[in-house]
C-alpha atoms as a PDB file:
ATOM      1  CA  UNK A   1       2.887  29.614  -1.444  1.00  0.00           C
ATOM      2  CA  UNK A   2       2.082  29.783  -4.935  1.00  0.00           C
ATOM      3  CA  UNK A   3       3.826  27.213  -5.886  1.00  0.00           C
ATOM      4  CA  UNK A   4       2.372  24.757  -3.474  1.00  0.00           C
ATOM      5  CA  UNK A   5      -1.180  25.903  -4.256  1.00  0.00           C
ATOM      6  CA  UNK A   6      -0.087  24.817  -8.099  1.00  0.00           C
ATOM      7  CA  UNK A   7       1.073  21.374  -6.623  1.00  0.00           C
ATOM      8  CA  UNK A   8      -2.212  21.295  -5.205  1.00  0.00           C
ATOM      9  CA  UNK A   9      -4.084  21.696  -7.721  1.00  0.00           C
ATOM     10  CA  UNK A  10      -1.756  19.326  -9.985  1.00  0.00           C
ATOM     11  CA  UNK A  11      -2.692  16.898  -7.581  1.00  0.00           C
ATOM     12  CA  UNK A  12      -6.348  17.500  -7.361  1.00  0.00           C
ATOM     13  CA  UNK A  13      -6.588  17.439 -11.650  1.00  0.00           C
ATOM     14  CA  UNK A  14      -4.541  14.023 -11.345  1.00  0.00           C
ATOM     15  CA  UNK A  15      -7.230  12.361  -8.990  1.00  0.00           C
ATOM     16  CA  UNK A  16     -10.051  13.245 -10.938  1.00  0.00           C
ATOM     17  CA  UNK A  17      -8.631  11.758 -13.996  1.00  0.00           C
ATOM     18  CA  UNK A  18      -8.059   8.563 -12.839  1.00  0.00           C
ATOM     19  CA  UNK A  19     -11.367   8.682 -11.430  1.00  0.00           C
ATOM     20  CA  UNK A  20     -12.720   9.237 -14.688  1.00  0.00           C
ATOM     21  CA  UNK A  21     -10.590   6.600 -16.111  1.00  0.00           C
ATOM     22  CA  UNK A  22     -11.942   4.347 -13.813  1.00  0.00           C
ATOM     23  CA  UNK A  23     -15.960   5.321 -14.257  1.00  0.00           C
ATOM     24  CA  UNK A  24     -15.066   4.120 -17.998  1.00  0.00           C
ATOM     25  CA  UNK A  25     -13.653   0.458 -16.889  1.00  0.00           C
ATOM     26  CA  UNK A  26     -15.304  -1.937 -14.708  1.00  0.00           C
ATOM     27  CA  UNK A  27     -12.426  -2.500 -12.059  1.00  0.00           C
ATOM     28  CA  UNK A  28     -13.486  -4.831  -8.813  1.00  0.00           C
ATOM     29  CA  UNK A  29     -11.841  -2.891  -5.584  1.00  0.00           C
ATOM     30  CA  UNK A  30     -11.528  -6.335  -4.046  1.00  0.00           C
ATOM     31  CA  UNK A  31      -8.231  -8.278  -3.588  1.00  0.00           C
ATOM     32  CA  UNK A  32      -8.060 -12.040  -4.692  1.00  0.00           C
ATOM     33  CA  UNK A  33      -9.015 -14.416  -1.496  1.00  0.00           C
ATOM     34  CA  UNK A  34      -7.575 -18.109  -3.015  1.00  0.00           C
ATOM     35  CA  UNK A  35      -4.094 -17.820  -1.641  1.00  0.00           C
ATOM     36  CA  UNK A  36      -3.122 -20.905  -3.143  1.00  0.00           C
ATOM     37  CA  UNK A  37      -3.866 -19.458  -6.781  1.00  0.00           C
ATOM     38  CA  UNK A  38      -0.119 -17.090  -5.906  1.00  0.00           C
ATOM     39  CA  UNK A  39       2.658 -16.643  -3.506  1.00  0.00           C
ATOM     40  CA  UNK A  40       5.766 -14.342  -2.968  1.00  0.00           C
ATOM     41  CA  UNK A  41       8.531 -16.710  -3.797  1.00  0.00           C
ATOM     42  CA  UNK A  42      10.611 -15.132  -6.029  1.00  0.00           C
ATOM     43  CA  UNK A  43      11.703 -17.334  -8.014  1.00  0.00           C
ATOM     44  CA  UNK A  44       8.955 -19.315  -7.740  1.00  0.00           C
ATOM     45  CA  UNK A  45       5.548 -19.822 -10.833  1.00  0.00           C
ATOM     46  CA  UNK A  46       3.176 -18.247  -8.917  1.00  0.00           C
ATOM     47  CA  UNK A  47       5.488 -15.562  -7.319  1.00  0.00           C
ATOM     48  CA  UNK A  48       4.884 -11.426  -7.965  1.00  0.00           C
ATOM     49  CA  UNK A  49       6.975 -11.892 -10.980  1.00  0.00           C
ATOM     50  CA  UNK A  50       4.586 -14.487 -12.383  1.00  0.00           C
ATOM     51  CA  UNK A  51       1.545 -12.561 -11.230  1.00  0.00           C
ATOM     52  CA  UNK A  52       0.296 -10.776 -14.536  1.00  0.00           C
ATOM     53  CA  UNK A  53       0.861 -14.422 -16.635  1.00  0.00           C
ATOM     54  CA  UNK A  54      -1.315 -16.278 -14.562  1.00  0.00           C
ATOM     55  CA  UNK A  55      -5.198 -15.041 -15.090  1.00  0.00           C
ATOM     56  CA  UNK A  56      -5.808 -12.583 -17.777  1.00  0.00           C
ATOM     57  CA  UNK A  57      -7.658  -9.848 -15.597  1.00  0.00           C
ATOM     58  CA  UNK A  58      -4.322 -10.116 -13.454  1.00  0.00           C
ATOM     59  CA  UNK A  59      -2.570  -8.734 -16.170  1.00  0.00           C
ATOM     60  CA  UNK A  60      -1.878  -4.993 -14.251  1.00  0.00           C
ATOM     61  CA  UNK A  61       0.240  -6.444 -12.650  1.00  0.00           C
ATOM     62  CA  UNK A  62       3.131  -6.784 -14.499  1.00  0.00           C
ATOM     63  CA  UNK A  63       1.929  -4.426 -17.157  1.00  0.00           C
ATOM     64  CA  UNK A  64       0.843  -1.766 -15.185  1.00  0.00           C
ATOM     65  CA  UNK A  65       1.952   1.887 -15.011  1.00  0.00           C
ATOM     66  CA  UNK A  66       0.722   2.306 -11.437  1.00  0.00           C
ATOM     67  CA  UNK A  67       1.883  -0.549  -9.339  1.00  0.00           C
ATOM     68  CA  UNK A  68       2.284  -0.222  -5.517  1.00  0.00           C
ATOM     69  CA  UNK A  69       4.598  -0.591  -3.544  1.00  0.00           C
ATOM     70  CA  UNK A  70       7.142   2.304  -4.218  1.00  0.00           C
ATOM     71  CA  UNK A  71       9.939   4.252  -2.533  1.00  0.00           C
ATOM     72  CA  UNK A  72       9.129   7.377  -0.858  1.00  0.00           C
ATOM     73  CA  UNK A  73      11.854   9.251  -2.319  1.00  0.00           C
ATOM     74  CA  UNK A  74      13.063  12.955  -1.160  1.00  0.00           C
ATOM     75  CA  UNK A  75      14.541  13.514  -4.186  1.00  0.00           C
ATOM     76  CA  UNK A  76      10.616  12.720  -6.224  1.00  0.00           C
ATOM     77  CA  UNK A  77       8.514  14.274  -2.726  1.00  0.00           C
ATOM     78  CA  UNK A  78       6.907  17.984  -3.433  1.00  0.00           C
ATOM     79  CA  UNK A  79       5.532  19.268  -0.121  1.00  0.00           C
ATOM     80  CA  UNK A  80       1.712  20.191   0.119  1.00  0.00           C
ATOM     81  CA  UNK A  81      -0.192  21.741   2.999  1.00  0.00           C
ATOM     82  CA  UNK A  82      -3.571  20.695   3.590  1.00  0.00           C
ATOM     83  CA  UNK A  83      -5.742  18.694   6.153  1.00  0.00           C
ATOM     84  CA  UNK A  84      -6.428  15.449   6.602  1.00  0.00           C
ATOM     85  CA  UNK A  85     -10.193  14.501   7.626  1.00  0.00           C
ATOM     86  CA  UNK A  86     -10.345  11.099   9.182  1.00  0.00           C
ATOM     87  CA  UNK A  87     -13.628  10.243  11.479  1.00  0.00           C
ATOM     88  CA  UNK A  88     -13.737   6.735  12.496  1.00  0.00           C
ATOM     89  CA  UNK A  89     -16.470   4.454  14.999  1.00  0.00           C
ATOM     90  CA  UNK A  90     -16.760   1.847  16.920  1.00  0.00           C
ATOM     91  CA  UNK A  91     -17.883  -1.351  15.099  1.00  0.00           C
ATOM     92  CA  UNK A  92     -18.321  -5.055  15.446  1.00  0.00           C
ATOM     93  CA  UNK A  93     -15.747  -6.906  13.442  1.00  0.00           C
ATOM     94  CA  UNK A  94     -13.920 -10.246  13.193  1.00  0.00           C
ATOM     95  CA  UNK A  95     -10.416 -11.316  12.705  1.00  0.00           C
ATOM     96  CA  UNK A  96      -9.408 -14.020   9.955  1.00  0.00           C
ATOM     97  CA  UNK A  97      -6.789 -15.919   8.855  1.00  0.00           C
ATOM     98  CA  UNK A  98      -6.359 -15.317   4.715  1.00  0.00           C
ATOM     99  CA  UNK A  99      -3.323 -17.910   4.415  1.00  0.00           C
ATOM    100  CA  UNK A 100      -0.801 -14.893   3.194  1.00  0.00           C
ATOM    101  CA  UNK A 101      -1.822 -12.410   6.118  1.00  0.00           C
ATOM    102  CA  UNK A 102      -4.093 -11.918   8.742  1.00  0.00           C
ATOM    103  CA  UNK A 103      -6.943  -9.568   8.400  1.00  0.00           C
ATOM    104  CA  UNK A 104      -9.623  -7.504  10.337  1.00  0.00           C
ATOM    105  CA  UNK A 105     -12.631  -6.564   8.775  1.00  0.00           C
ATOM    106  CA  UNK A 106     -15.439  -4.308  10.586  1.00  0.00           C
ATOM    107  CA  UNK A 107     -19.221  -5.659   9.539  1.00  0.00           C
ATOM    108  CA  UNK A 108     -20.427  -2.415  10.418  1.00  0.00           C
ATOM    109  CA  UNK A 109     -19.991   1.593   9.582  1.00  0.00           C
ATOM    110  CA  UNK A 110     -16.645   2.145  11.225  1.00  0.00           C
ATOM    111  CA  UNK A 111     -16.532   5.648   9.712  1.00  0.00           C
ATOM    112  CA  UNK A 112     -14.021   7.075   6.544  1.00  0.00           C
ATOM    113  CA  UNK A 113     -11.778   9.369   5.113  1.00  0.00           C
ATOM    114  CA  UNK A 114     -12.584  11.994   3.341  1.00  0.00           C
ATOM    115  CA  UNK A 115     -10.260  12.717   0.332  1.00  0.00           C
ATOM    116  CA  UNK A 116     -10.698  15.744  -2.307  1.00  0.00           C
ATOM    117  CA  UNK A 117     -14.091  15.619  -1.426  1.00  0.00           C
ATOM    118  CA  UNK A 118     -15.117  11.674  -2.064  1.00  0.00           C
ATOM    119  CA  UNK A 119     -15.971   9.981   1.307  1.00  0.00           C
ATOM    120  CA  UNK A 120     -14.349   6.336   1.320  1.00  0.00           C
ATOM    121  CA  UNK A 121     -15.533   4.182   4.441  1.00  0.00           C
ATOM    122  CA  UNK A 122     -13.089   1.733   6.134  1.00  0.00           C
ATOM    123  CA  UNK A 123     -13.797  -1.635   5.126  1.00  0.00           C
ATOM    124  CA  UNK A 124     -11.021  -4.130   6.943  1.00  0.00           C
ATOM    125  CA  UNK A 125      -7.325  -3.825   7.694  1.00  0.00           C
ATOM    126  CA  UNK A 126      -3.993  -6.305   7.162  1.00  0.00           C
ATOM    127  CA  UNK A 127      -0.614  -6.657   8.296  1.00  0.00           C
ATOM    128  CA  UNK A 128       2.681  -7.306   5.984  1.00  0.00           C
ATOM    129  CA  UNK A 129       5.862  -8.069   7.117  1.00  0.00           C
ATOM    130  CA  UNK A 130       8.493  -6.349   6.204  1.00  0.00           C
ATOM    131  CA  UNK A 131       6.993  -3.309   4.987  1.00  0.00           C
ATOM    132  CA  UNK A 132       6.128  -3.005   1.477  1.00  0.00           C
ATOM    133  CA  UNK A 133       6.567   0.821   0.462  1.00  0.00           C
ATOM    134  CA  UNK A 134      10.072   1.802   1.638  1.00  0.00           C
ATOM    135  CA  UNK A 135      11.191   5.474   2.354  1.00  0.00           C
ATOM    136  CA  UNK A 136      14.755   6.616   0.908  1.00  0.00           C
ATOM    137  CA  UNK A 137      15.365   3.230   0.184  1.00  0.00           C
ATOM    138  CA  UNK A 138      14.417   1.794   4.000  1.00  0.00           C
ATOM    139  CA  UNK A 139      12.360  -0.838   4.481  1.00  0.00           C
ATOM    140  CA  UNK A 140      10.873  -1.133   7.886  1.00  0.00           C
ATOM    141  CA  UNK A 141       9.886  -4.374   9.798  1.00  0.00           C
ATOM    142  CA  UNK A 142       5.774  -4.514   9.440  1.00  0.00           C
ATOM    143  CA  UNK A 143       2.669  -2.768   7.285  1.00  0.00           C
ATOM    144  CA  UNK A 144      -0.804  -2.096   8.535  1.00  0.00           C
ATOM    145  CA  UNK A 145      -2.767  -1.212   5.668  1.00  0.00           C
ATOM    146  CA  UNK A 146      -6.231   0.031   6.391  1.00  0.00           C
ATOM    147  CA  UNK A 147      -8.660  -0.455   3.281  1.00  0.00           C
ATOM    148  CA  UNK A 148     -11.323   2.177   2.230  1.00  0.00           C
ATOM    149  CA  UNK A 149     -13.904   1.905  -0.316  1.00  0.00           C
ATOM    150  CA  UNK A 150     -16.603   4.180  -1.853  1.00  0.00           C
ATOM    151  CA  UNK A 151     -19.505   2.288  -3.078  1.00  0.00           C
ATOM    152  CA  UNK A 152     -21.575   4.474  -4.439  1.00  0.00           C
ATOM    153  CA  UNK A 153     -23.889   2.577  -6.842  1.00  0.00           C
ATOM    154  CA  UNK A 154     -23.184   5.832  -9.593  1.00  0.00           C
ATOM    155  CA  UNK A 155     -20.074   4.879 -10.226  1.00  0.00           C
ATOM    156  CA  UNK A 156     -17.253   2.148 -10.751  1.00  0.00           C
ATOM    157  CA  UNK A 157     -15.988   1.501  -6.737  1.00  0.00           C
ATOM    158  CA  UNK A 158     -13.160   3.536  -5.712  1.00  0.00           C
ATOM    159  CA  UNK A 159     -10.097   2.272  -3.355  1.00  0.00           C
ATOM    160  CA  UNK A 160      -7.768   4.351  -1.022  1.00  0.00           C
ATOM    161  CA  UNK A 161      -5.205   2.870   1.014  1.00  0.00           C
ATOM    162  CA  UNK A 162      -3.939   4.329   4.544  1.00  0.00           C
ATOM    163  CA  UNK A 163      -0.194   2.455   5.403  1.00  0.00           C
ATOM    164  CA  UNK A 164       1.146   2.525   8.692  1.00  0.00           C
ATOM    165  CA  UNK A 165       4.787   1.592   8.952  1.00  0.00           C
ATOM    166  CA  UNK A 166       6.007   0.189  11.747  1.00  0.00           C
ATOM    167  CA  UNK A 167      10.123  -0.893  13.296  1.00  0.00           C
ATOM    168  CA  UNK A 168      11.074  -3.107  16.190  1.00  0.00           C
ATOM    169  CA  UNK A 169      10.661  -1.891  19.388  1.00  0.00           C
ATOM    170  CA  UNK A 170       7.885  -0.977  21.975  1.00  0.00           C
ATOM    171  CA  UNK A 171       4.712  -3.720  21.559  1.00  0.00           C
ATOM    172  CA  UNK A 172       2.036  -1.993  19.294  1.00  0.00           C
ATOM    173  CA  UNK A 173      -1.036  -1.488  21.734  1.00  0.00           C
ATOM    174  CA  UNK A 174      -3.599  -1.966  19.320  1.00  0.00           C
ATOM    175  CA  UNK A 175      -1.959  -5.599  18.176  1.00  0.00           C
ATOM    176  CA  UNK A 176      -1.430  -6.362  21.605  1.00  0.00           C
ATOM    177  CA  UNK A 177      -5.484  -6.372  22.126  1.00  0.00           C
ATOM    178  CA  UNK A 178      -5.905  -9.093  19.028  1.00  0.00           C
ATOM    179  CA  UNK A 179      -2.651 -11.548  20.178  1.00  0.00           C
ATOM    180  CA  UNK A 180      -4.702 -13.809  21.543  1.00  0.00           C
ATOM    181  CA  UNK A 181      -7.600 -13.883  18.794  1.00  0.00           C
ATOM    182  CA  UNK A 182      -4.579 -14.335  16.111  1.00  0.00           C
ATOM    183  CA  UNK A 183      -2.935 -16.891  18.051  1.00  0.00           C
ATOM    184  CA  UNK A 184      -6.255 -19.178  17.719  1.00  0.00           C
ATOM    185  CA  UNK A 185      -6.389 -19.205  13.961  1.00  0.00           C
ATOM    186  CA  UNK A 186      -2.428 -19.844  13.478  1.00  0.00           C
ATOM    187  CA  UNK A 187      -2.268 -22.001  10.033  1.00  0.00           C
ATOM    188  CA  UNK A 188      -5.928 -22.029  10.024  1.00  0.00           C
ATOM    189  CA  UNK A 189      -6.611 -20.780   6.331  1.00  0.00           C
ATOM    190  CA  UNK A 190     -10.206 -18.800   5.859  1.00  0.00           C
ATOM    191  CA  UNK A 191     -10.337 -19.504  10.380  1.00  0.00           C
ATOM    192  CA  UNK A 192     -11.800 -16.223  11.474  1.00  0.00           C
ATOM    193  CA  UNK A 193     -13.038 -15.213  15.208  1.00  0.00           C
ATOM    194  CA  UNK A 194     -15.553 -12.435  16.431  1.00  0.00           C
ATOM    195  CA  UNK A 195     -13.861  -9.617  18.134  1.00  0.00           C
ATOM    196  CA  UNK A 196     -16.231  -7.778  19.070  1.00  0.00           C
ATOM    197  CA  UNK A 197     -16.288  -3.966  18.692  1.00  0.00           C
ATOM    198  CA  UNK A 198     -12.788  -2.988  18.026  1.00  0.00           C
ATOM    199  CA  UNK A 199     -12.411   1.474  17.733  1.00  0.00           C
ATOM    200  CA  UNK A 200     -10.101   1.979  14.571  1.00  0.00           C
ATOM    201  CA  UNK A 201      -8.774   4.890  16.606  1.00  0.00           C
ATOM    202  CA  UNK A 202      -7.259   2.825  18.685  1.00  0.00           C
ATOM    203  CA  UNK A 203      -4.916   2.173  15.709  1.00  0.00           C
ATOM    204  CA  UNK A 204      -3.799   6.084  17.095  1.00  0.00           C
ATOM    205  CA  UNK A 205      -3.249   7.519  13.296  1.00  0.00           C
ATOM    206  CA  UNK A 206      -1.552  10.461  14.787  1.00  0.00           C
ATOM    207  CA  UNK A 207       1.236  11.889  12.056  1.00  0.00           C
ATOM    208  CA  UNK A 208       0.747  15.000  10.905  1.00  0.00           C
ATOM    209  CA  UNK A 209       2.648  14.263   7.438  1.00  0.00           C
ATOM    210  CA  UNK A 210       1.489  12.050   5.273  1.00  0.00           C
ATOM    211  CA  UNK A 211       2.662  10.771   1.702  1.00  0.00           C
ATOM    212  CA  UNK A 212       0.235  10.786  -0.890  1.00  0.00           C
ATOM    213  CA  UNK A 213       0.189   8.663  -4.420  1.00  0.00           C
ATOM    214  CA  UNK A 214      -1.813   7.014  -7.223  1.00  0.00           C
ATOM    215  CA  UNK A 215      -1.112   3.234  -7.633  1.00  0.00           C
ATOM    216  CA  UNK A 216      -2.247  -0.006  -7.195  1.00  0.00           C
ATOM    217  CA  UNK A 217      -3.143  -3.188  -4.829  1.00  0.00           C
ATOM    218  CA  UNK A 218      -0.137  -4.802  -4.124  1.00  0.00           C
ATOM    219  CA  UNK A 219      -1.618  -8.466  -4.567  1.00  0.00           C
ATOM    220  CA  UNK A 220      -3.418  -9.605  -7.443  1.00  0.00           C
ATOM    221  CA  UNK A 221      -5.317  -8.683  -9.493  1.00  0.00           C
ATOM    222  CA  UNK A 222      -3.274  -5.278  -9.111  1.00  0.00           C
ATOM    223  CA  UNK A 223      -5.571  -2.961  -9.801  1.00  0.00           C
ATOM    224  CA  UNK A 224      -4.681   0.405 -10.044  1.00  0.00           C
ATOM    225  CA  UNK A 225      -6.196   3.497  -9.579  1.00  0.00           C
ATOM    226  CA  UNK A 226      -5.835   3.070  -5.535  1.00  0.00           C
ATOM    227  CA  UNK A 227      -4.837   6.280  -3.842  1.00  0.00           C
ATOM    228  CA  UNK A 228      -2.176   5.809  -1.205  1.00  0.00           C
ATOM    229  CA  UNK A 229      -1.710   7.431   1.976  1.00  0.00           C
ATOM    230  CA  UNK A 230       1.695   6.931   3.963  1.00  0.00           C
ATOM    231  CA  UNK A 231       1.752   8.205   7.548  1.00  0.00           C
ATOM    232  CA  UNK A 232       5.202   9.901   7.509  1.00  0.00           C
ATOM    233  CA  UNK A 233       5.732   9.020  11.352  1.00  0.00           C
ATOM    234  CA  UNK A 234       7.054   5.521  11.861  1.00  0.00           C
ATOM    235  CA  UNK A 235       5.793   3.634  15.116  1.00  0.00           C
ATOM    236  CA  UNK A 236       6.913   0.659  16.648  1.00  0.00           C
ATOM    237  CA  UNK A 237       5.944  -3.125  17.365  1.00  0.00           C
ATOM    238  CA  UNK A 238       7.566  -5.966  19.144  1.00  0.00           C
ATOM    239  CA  UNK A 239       9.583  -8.343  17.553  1.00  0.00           C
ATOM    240  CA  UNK A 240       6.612 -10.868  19.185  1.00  0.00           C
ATOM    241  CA  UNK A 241       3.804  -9.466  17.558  1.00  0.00           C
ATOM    242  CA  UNK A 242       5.700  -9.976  14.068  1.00  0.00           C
ATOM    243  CA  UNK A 243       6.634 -13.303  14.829  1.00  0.00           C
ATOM    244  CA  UNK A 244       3.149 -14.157  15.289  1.00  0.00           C
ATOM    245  CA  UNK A 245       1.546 -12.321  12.490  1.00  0.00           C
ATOM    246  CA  UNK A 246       4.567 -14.631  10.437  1.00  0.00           C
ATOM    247  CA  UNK A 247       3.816 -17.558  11.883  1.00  0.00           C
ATOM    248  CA  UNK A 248       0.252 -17.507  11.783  1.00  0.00           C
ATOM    249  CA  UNK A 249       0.093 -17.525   7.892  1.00  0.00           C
ATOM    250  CA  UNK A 250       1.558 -19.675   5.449  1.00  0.00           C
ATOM    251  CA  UNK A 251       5.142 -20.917   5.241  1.00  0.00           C
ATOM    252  CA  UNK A 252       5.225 -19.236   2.065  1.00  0.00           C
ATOM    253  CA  UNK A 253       3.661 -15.715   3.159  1.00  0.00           C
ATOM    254  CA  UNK A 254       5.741 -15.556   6.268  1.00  0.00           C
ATOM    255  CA  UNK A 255       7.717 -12.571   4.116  1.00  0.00           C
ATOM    256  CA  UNK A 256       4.539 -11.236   2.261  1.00  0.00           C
ATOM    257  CA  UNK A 257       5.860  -8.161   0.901  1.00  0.00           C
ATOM    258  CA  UNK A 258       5.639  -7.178  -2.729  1.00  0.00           C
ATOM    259  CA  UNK A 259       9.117  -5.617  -4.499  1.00  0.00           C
ATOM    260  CA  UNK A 260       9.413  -2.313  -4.962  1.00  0.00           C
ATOM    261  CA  UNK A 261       7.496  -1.306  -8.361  1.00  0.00           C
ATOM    262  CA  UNK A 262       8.784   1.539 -10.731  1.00  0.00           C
ATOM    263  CA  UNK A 263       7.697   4.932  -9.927  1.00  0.00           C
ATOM    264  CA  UNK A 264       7.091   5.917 -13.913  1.00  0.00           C
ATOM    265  CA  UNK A 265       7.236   9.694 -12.959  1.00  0.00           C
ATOM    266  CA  UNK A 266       4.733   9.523 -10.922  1.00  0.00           C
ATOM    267  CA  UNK A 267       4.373  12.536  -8.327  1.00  0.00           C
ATOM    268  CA  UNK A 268       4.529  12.113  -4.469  1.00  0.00           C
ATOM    269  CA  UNK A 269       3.148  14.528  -2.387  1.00  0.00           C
ATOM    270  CA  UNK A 270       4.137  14.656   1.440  1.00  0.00           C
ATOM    271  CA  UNK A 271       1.248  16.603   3.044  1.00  0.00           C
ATOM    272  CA  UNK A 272       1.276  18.411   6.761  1.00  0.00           C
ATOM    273  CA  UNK A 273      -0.656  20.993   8.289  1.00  0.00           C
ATOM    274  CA  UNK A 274       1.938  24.553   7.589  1.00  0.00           C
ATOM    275  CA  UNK A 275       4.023  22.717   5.193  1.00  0.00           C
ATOM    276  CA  UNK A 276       5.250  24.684   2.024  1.00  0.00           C
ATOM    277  CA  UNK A 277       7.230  24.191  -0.610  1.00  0.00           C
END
């Protein structure tokens, strides 16, 4: 118990300092919207191992010390019990078409997470497919990644990431209610519809372990300083739903995950209500 209480704290003295490190920088929290300025061929000139050489403020990302994504390793995991505080609305919100993945985005307060004490409020959500963070070395079939910011006019905007993974099987229900919306916009870059008022509940966040890291966007510009929440609890989507969410983007973005980046002794922290180390 004592030990995990020291993890904790570890953990807590580790978030501050980056947030202090990023009060002292001016770091924009939002990702790059011209597709067409990279891609995820691997080989290719504008693919992740080209990012950092082509704009300077992209530069994190092949110089960085806290790139995303990374393996959840066992072997690197210390186990920390506390609770997660997540209260999400109902909101209007739209669903576009970004030419490397398909995104929602709520227009209006669709509620936050509350993390060490800093409230960061949902902003939008995207797919990738396959997954980008692995655990033990799997890779799953699809990524949600739901987007929170803190704006607070004080200080330098603040990111945190919540990842869903996802492997074939059952349809996802909460895809299954935007199937027709994406199917509208297929190869339509910057195409977006109204949905209406979507509940990010209905995204059903229910895990009671999560993993929990400092790192990074995982498309340019990179930046770092996001913290990372990965629901421990794997659900499942249709091979369908992927298909579309592949199709409807780019040729080049139908695989639009980022390789594994180096963990650089950075700690992961699996948290879960009774959990102890």
């Amino acid at each position: 118990m004592i030990k995990s209480k020291l993890n904790k704290s570890c953990f807590d003295i580790l978030i501050v300092a980056c947030l202090v490190l990023l009060a002292a920088k001016s770091i924009h929290a939002q990702e790059v919207e011209d597709e067409r300025e990279f891609d995820y061929a691997e080989k290719g000139e504008k693919g992740p191992r080209k990012w950092g050489h082509i704009k300077e403020e992209w530069a994190a990302c092949n110089n960085g010390t806290m790139q995303s994504p990374v393996d959840m390793s066992n072997a690197r995991v210390r186990i920390i019990s506390k609770p997660e505080k997540r209260i999400y609305r109902v909101s209007n919100a739209t669903v576009r078409n970004r030419g490397h993945d398909i995104q929602i985005q709520w227009s209006g307060d669709a509620g936050s997470i509350l993390i060490n004490g800093t409230e960061f409020s949902l902003r939008y959500a995207h797919w990738h497919s396959p997954s980008e963070h692995t655990i033990n070395g799997r890779r799953y079939d699809m990524e949600l990644h739901m987007v929170h910011l803190n704006t607070d006019s004080n200080v330098t905007t603040k990111i945190a990431v919540v990842g869903i993974l996802y492997k074939i099987g059952k349809p996802d229900k909460f895809l299954s209610k935007l199937m027709r919306n994406i199917s509208s916009i297929v190869d339509n870059k910057d195409e977006q519809v109204n949905i209406g008022m979507i509940n990010p509940n209905d995204i059903k966040l229910r895990s009671k372990r999560y993993y929990r890291y400092m790192g990074s966007l995982t498309v340019p510009p990179c930046t770092e300083g996001v913290i990372w929440t990965l629901n421990k609890k794997v659900k499942t989507v249709s091979r369908e739903q992927v298909n579309l969410l592949r199709e409807a983007v780019h040729d080049y973005a139908e695989v639009n995950a980022r390789p594994l980046q180096p963990h650089n002794k950075r700690g992961i922290y699996l948290y879960g209500p009774g959990a102890t180390d």
